[in-house]
N, C-alpha and C. Protein backbone atom coordinates (compact mmCIF):
# COMPACT_ATOMS: atom_id res chain seq x y z
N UNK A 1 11.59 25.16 -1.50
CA UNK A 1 11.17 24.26 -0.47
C UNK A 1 10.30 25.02 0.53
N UNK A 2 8.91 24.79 0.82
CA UNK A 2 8.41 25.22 1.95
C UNK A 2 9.02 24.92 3.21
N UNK A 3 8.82 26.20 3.89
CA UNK A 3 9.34 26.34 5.41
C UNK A 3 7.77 26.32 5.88
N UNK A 4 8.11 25.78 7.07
CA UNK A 4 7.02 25.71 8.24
C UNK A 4 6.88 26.88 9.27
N UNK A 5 6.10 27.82 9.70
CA UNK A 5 6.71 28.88 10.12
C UNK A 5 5.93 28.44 11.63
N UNK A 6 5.66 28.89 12.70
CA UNK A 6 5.35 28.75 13.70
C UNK A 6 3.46 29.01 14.26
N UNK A 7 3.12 29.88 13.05
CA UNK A 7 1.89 29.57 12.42
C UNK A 7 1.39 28.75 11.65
N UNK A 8 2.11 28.15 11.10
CA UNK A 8 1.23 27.17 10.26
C UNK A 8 0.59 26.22 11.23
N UNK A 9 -0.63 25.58 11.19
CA UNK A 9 -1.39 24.88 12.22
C UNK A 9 -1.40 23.39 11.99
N UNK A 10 -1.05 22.23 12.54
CA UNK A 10 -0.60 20.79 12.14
C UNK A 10 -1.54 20.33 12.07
N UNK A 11 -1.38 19.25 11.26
CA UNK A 11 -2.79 18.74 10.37
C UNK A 11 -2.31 16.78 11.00
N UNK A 12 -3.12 16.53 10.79
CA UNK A 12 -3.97 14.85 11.58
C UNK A 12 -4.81 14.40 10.48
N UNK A 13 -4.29 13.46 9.96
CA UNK A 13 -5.20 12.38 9.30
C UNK A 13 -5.08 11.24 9.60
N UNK A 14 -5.88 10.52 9.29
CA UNK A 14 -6.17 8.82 9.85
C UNK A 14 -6.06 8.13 8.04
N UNK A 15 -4.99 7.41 7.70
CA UNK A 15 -5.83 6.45 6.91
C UNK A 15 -5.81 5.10 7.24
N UNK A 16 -6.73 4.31 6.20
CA UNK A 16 -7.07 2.88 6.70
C UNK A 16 -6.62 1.85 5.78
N UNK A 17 -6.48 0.88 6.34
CA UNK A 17 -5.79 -0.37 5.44
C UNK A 17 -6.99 -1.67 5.76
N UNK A 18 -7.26 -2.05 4.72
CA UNK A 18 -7.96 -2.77 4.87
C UNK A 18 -7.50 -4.54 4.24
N UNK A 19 -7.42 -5.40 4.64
CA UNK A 19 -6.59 -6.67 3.80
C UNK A 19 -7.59 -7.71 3.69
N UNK A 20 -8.44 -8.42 3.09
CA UNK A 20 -9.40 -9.06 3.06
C UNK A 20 -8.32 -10.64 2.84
N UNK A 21 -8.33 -11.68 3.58
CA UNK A 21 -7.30 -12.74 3.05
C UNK A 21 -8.20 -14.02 2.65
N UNK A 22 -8.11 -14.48 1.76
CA UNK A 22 -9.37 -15.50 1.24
C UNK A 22 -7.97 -17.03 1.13
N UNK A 23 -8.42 -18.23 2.21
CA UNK A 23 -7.76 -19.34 1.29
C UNK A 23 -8.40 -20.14 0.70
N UNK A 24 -7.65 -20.90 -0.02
CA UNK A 24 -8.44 -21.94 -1.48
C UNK A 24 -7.57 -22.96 -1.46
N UNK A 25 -7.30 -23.86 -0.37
CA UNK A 25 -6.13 -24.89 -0.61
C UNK A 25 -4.85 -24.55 -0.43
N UNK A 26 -3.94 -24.38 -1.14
CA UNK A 26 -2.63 -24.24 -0.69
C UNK A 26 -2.39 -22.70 -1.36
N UNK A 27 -3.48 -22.06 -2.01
CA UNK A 27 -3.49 -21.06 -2.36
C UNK A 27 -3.97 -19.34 -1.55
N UNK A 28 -3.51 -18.42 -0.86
CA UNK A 28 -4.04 -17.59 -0.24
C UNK A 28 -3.86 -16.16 -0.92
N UNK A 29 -5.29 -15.85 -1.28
CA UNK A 29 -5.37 -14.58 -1.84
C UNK A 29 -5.38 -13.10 -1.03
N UNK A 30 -4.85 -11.97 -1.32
CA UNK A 30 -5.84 -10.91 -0.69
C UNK A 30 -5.87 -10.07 -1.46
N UNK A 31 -6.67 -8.98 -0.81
CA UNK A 31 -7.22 -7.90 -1.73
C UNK A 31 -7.43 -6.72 -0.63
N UNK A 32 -6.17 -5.83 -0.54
CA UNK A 32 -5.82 -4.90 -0.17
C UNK A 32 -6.03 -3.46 -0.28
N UNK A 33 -7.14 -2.85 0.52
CA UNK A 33 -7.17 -1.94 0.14
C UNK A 33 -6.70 -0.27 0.71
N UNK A 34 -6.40 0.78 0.73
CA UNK A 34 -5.84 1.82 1.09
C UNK A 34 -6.77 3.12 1.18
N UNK A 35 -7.35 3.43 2.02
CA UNK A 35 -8.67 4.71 2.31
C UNK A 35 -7.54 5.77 2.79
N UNK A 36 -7.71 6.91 1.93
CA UNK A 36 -7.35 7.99 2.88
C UNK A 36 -7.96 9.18 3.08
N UNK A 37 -8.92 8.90 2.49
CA UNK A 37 -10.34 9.65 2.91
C UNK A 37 -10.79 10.58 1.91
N UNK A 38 -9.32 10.71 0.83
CA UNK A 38 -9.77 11.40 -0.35
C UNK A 38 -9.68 10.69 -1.37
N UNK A 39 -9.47 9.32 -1.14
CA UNK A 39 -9.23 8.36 -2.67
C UNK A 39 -9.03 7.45 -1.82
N UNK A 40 -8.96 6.21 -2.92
CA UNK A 40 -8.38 5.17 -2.42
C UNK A 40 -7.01 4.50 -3.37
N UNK A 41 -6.18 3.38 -2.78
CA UNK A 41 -5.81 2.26 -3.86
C UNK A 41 -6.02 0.79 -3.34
N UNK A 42 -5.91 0.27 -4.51
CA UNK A 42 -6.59 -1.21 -4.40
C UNK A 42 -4.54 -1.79 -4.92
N UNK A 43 -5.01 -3.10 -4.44
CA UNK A 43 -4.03 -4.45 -4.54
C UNK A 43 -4.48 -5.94 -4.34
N UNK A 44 -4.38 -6.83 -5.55
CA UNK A 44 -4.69 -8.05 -5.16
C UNK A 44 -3.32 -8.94 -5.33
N UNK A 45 -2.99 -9.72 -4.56
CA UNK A 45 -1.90 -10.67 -4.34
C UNK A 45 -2.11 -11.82 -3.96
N UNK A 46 -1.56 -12.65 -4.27
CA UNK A 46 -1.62 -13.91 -3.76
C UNK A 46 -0.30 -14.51 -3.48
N UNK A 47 -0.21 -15.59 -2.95
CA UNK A 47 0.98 -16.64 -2.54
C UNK A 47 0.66 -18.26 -2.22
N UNK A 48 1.42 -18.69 -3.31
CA UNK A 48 0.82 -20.66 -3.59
C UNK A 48 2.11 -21.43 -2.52
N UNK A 49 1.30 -22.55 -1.73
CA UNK A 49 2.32 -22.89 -0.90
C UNK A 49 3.19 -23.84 -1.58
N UNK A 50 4.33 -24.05 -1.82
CA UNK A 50 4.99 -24.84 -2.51
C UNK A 50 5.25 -26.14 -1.87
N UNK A 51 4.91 -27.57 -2.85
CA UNK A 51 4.21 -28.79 -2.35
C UNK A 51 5.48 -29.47 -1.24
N UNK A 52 6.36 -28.87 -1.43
CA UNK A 52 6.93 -29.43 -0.24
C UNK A 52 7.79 -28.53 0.79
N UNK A 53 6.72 -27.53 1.27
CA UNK A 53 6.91 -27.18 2.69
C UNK A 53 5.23 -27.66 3.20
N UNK A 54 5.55 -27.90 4.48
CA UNK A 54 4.30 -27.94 5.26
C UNK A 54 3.16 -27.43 5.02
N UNK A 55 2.16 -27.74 5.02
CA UNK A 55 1.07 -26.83 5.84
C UNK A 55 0.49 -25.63 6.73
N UNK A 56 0.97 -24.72 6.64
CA UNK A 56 0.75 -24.06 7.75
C UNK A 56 -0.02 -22.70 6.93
N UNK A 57 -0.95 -22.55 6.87
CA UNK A 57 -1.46 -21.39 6.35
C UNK A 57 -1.51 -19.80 6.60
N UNK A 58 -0.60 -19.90 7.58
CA UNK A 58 -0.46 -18.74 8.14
C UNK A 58 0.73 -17.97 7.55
N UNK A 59 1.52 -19.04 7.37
CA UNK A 59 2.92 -18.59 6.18
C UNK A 59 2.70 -17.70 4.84
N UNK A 60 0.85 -18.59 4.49
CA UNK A 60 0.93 -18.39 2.98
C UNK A 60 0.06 -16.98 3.35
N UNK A 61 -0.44 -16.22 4.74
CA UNK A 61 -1.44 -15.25 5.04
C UNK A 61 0.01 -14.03 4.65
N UNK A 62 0.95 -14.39 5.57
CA UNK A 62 2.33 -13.21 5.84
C UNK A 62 2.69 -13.23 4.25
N UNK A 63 3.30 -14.01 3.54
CA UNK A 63 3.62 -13.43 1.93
C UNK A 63 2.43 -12.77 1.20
N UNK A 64 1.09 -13.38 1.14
CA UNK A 64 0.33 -12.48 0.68
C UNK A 64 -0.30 -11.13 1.22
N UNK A 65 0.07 -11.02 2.10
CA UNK A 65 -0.41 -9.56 2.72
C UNK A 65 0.90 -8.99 2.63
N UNK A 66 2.01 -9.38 2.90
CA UNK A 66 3.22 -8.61 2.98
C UNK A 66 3.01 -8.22 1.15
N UNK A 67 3.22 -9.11 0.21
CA UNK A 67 3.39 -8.88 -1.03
C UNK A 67 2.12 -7.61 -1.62
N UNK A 68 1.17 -7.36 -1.14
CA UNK A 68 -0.10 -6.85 -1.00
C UNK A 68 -0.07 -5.32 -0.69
N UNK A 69 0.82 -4.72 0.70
CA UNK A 69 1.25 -4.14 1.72
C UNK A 69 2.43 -3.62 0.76
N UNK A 70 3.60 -4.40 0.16
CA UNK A 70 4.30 -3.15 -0.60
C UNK A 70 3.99 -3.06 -2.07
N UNK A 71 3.00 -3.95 -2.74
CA UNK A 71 2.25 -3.39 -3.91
C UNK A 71 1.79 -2.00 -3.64
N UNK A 72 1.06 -2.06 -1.85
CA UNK A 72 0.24 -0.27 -2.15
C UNK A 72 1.26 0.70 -1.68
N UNK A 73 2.63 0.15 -1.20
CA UNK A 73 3.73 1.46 -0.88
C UNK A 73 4.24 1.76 -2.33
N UNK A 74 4.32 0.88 -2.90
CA UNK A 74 4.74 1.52 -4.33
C UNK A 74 3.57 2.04 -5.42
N UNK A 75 2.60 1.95 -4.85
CA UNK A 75 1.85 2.77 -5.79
C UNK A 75 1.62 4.28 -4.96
N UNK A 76 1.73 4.25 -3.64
CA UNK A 76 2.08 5.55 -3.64
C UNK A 76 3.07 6.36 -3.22
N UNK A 77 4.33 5.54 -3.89
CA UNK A 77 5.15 5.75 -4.28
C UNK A 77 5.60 7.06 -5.79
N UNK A 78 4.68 5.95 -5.88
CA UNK A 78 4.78 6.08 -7.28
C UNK A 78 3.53 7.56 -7.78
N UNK A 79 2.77 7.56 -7.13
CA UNK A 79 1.45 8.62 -6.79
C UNK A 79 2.14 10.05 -6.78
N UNK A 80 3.05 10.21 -5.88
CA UNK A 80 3.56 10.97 -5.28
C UNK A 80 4.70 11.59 -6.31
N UNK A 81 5.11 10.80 -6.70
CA UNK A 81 5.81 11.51 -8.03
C UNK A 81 5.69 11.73 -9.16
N UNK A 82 4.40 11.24 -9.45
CA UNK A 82 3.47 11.73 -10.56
C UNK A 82 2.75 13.29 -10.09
N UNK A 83 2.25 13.23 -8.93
CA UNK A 83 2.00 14.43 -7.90
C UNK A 83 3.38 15.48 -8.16
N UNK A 84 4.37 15.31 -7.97
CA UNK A 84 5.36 16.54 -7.97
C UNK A 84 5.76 16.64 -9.29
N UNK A 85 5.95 15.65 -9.94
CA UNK A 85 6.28 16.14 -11.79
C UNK A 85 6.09 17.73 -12.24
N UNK A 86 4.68 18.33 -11.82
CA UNK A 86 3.98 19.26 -12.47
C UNK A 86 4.89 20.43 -11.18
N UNK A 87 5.00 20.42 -10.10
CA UNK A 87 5.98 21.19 -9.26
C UNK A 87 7.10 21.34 -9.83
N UNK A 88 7.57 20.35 -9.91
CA UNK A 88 9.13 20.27 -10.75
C UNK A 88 9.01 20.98 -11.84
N UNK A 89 8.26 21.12 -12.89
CA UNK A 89 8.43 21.79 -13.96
C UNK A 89 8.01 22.95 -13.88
N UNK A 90 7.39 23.31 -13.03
CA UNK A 90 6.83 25.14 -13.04
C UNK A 90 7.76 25.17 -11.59
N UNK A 91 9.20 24.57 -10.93
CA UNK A 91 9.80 25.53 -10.12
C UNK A 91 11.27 26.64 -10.77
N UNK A 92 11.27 27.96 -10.26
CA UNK A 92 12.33 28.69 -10.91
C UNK A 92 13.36 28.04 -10.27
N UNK A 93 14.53 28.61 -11.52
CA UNK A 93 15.49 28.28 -11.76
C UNK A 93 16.38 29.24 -11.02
């Protein structure tokens, strides 16, 4: 396990989320994307309003961005332990 020693110098990054939300009727799409300045990931989601709740399109904005939002936590989720696999196998025993 790396230790942090009192030299090591702290590092600052910014990344960006970007959620584009498109509606089409009772249908609201988005298309989610994740900058972190050395790659990106993408997510498209949607959420259909079911014919008998209301109207309110703002309902159908929060499930598709929420659903959108942990599509890209689990992909880098999932990133990240594809990332240490190769650590894991070259650490001594």
């Amino acid at each position: 396990m790396t230790q942090h020693t009192s030299t090591d110098k702290p590092r600052t990054k910014q990344w960006s989320v970007r959620l584009d939300l498109f509606e089409e009727g009772d249908l609201t799409k988005v298309h989610a994307v994740l900058d972190t300045g050395e790659g990106s990931l993408q997510s498209r989601t949607s959420a259909q309003r079911n014919p008998h709740d209301a109207p309110v399109p703002e309902i159908g904005d929060e499930y598709a961005a929420g659903r959108a939002l942990i599509d890209l936590g689990n992909q880098l989720l999932r990133a990240g332990s594809r990332d240490t696999t190769p650590n894991d196998l070259a650490a001594p025993e």
